[in-house]
Protein backbone atom coordinates (compact mmCIF):
# COMPACT_ATOMS: atom_id res chain seq x y z
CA UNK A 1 0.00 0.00 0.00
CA UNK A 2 1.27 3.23 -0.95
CA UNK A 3 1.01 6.47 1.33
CA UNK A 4 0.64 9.83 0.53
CA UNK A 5 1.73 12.59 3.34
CA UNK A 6 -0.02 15.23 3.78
CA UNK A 7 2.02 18.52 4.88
CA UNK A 8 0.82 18.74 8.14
CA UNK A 9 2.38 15.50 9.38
CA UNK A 10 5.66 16.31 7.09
CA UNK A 11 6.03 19.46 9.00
CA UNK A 12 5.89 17.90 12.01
CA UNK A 13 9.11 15.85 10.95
CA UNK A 14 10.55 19.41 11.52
CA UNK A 15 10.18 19.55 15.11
CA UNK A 16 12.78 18.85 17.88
CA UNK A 17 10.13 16.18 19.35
CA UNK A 18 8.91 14.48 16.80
CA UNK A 19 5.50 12.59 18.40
CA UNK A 20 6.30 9.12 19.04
CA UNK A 21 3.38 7.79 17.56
CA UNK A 22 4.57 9.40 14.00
CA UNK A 23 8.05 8.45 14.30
CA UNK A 24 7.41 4.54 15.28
CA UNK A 25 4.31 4.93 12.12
CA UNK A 26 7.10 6.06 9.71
CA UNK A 27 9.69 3.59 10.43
CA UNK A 28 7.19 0.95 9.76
CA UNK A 29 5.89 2.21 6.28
CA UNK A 30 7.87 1.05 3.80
CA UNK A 31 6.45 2.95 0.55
CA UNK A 32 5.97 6.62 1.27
CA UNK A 33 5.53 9.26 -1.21
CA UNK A 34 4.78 13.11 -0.82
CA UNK A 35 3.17 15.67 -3.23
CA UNK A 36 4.96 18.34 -4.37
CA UNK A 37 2.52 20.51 -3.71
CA UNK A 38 3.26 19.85 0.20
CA UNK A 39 7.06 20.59 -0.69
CA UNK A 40 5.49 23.72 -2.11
CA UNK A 41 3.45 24.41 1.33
CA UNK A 42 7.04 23.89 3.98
CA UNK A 43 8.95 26.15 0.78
CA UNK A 44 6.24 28.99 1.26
CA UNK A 45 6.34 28.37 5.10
CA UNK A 46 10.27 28.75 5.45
CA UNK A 47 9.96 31.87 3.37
CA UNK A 48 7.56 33.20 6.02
CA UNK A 49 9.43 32.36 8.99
CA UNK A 50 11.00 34.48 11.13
CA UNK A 51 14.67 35.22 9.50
CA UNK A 52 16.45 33.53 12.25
CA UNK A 53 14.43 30.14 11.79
CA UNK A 54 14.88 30.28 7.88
CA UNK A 55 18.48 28.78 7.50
CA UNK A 56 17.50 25.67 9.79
CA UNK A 57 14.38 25.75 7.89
CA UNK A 58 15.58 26.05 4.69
CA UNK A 59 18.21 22.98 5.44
CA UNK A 60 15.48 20.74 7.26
CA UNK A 61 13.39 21.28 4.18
CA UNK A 62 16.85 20.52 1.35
CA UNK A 63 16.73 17.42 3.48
CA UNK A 64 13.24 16.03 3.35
CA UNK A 65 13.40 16.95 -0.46
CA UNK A 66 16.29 14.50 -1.10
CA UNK A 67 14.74 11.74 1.53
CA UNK A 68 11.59 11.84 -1.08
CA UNK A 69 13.61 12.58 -3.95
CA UNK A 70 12.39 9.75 -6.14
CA UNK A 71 9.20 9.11 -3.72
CA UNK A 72 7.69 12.91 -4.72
CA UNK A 73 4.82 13.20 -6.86
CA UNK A 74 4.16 15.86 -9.56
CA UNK A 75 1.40 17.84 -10.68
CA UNK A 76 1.21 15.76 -13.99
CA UNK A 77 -1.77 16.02 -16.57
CA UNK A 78 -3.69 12.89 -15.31
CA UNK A 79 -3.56 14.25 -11.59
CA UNK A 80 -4.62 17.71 -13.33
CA UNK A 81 -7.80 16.20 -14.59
CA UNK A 82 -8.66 14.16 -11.81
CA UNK A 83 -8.28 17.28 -9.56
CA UNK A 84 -10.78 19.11 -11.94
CA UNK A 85 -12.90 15.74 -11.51
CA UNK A 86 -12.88 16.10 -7.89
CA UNK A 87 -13.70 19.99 -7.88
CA UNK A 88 -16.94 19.36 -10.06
CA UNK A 89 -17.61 16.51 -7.80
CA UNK A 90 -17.55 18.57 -4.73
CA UNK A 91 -19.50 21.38 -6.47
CA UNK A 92 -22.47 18.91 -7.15
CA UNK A 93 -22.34 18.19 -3.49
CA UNK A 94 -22.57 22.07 -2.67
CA UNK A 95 -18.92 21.54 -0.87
CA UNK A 96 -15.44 22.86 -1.14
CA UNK A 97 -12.16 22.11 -0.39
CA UNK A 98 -8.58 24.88 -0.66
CA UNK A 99 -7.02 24.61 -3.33
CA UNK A 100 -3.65 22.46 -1.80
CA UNK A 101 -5.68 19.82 -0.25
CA UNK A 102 -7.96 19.64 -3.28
CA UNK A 103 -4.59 19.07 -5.41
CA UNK A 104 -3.22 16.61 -2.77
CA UNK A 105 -6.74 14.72 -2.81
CA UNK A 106 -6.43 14.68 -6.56
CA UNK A 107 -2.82 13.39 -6.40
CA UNK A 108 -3.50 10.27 -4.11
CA UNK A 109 -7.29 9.41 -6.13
CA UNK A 110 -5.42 9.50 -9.08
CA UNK A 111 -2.07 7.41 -8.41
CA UNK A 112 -4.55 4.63 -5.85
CA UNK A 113 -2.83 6.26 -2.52
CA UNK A 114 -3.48 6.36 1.11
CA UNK A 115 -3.63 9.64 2.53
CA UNK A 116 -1.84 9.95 5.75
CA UNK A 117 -3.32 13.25 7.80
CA UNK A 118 -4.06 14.37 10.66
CA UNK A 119 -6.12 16.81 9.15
CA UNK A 120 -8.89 13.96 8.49
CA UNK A 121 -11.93 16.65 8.40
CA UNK A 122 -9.95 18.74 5.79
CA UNK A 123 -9.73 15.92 3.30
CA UNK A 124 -13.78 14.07 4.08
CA UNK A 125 -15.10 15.82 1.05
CA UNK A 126 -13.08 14.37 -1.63
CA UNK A 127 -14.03 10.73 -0.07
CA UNK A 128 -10.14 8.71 0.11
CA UNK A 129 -8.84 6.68 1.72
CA UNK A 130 -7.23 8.05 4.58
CA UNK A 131 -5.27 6.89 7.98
CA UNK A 132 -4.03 8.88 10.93
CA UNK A 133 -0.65 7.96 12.58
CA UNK A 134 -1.15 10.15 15.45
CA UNK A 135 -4.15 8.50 16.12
């Protein structure tokens, strides 16, 4: 089974403490992948920081770009039609989702992944399958 990440758990992977429950869940998946539209999110989100927190930032994120390297998952035509799938979907059901976690949703319904979120409620909508380490 392949596993998509969703940003908020990669950011976590940032942290001094990482939660236990996340680090014992990642040492036991073997085939994770990421989107590069969360690589996008932590790029955006080291920009913002505070200019003291950018160089360890900026060399936490250089990191976690070459541990998904070949695991990272573009914004390809097929996942660009799927997303549009999945926005007319939701606007038939009268519901929305932002724009990153629509393209994330679209990402793992289009490759057959597992999203892996904390952020379950965020991603109910676009009707994956989903799993929460922390939980």
């Amino acid at each position: 089974m392949s596993v998509l990440l969703d940003t908020d758990l990669l950011s976590l992977l940032e942290r001094k403490r990482i939660p236990v429950k996340l680090q014992i869940w990642m040492n036991q998946e073997a085939d994770l992948v990421v989107s590069v539209v969360s690589l996008a999110e932590l790029e955006f989100g080291v920009q913002r920081a505070p200019l003291a927190h950018r160089p360890a930032l900026a060399d936490w994120l250089a990191e976690t770009r070459r541990r998904f390297g070949s695991s990272t998952e573009e914004l390809t035509e097929s996942v660009l039609v799927r997303w549009k799938q999945l926005l007319a979907d939701l606007k038939k059901q009268r519901r929305t989702m932002t724009c990153e976690d629509s393209l994330i949703a679209a990402t793992a319904l289009c490759h057959g992944h597992t999203l892996a979120t904390g952020n379950r409620r965020h991603f109910e909508p676009a009707g994956i399958e989903m799993i929460d380490p922390l939980r």
